[in-house]
N, C-alpha and C. Protein backbone atom coordinates (compact mmCIF):
# COMPACT_ATOMS: atom_id res chain seq x y z
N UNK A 1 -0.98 -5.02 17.64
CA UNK A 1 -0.14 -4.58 16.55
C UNK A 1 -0.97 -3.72 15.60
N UNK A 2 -0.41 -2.43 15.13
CA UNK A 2 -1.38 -1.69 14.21
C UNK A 2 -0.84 -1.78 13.03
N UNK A 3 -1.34 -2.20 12.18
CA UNK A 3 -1.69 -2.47 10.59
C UNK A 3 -1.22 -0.97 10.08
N UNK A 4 -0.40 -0.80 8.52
CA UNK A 4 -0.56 0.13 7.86
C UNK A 4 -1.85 -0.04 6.73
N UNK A 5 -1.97 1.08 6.69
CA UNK A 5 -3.39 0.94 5.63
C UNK A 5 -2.78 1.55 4.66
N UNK A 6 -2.87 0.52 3.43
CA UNK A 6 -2.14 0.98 2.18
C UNK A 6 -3.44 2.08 1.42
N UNK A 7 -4.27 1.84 1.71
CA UNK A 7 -5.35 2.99 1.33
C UNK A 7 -5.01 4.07 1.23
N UNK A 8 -4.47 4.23 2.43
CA UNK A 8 -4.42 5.73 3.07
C UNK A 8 -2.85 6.39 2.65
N UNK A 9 -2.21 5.80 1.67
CA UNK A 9 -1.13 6.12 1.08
C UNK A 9 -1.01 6.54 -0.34
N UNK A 10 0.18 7.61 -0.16
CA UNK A 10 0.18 8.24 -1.50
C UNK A 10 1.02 7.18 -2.64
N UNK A 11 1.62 6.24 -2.21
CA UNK A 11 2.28 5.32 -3.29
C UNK A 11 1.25 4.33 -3.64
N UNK A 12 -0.31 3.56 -2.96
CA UNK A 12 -0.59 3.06 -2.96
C UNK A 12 -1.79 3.31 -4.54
N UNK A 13 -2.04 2.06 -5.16
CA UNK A 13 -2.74 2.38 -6.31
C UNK A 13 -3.58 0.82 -6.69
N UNK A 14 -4.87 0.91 -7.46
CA UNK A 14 -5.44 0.36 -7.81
C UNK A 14 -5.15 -0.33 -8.90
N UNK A 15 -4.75 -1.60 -9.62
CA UNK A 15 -4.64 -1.97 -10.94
C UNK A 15 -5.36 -2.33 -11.85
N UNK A 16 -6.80 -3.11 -11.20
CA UNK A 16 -7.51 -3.24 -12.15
C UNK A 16 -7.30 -5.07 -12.70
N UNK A 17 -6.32 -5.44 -11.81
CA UNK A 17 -5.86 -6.70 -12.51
C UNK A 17 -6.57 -8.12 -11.96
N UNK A 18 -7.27 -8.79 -12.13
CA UNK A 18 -8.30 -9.68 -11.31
C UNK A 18 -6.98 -10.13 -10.47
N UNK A 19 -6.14 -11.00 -10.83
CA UNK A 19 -4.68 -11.44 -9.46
C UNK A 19 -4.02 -10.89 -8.89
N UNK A 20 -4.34 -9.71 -9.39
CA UNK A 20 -2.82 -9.03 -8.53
C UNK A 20 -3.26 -7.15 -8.73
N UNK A 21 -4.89 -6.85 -7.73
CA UNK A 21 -5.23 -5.48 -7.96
C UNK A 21 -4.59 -4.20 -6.84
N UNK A 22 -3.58 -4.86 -6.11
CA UNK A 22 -3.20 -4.08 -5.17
C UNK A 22 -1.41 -3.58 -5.40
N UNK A 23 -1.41 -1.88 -5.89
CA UNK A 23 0.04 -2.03 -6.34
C UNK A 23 0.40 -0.81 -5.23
N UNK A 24 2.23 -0.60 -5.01
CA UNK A 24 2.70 0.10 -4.73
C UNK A 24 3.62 0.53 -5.22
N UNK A 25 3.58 2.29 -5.69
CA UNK A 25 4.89 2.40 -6.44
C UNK A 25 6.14 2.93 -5.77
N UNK A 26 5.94 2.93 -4.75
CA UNK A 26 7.35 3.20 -3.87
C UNK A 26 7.81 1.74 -4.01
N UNK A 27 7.37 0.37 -3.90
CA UNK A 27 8.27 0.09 -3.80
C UNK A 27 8.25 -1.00 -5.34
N UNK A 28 7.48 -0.38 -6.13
CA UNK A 28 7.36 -0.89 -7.63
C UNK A 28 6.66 -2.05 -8.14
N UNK A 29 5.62 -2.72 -7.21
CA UNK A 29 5.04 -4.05 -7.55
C UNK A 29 3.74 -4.07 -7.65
N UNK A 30 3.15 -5.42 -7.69
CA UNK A 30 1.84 -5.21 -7.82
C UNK A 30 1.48 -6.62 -7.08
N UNK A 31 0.55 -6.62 -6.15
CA UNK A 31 0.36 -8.20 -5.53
C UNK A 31 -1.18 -8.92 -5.48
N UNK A 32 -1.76 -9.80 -4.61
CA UNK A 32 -2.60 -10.13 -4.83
C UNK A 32 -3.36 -9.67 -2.87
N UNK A 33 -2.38 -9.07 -2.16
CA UNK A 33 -2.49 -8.87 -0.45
C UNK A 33 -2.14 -7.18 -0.91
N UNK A 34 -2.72 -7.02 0.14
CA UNK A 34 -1.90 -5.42 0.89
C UNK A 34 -0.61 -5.40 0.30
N UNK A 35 0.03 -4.19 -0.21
CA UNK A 35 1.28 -4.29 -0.09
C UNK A 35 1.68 -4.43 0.85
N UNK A 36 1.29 -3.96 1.88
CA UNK A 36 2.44 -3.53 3.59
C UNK A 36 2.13 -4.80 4.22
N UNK A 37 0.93 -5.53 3.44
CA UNK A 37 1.29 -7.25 4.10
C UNK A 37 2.37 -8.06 4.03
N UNK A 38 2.79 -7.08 2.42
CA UNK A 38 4.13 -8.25 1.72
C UNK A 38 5.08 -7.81 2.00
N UNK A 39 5.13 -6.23 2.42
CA UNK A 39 6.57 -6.21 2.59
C UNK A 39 6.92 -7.03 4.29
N UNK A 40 5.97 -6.30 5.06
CA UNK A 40 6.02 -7.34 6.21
C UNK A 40 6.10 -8.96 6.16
N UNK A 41 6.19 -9.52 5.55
CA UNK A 41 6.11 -10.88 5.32
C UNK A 41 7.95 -11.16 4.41
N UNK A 42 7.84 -9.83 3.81
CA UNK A 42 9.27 -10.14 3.26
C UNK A 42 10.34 -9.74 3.98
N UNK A 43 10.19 -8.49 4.81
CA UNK A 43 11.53 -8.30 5.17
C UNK A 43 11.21 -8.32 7.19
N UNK A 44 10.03 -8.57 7.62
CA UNK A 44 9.75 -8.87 8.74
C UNK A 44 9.55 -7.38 9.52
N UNK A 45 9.86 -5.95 8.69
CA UNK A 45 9.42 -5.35 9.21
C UNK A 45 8.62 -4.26 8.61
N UNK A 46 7.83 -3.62 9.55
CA UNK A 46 6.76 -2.66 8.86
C UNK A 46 7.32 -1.78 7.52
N UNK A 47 6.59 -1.47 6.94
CA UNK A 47 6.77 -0.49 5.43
C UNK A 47 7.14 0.79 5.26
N UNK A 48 8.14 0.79 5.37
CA UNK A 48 8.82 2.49 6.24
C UNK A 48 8.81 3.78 4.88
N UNK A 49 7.86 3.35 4.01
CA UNK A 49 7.78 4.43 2.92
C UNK A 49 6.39 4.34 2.62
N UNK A 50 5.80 4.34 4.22
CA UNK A 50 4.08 5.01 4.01
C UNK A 50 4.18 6.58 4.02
N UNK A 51 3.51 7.05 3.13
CA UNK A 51 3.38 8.48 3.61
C UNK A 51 1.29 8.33 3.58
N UNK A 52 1.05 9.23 4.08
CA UNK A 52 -0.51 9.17 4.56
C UNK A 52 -0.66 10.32 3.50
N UNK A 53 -2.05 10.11 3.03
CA UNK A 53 -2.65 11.33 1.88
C UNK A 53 -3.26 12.19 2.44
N UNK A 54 -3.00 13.29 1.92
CA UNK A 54 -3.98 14.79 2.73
C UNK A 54 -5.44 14.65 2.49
N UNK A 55 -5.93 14.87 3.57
CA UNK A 55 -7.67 14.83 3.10
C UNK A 55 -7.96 15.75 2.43
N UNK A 56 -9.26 14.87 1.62
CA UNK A 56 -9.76 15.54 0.35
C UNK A 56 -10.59 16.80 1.31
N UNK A 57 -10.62 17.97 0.28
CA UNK A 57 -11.60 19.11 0.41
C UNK A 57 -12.57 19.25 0.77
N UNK A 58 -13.22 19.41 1.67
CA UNK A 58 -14.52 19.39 1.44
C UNK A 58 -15.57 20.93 1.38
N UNK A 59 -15.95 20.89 0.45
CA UNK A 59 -16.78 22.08 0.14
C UNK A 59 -18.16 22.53 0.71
């Protein structure tokens, strides 16, 4: 089974919050797992509002 990597997403964001540093704003939360762990765990299927980020520049 292949894993989404919330890393590698443009909704995906850092909070900063010691419980809960992993947020997503597509789908508006903030948790203490992967998002795409929770949504998988909540609705049983993969996270269908990954989009992947363009690689950075390199100079």
């Amino acid at each position: 089974m292949k894993r989404i990597n919330c890393r590698r997403c443009i909704y995906y964001f850092v909070t900063w919050q010691a419980g809960k540093p992993h947020g997503c704003r597509a789908y508006g939360f903030k948790s203490q797992q992967l998002p795409s762990i929770v949504v998988f765990q909540s609705s049983g299927s993969d996270c269908s509002q990954f989009i992947q980020k363009k690689p950075a520049k390199s100079s």
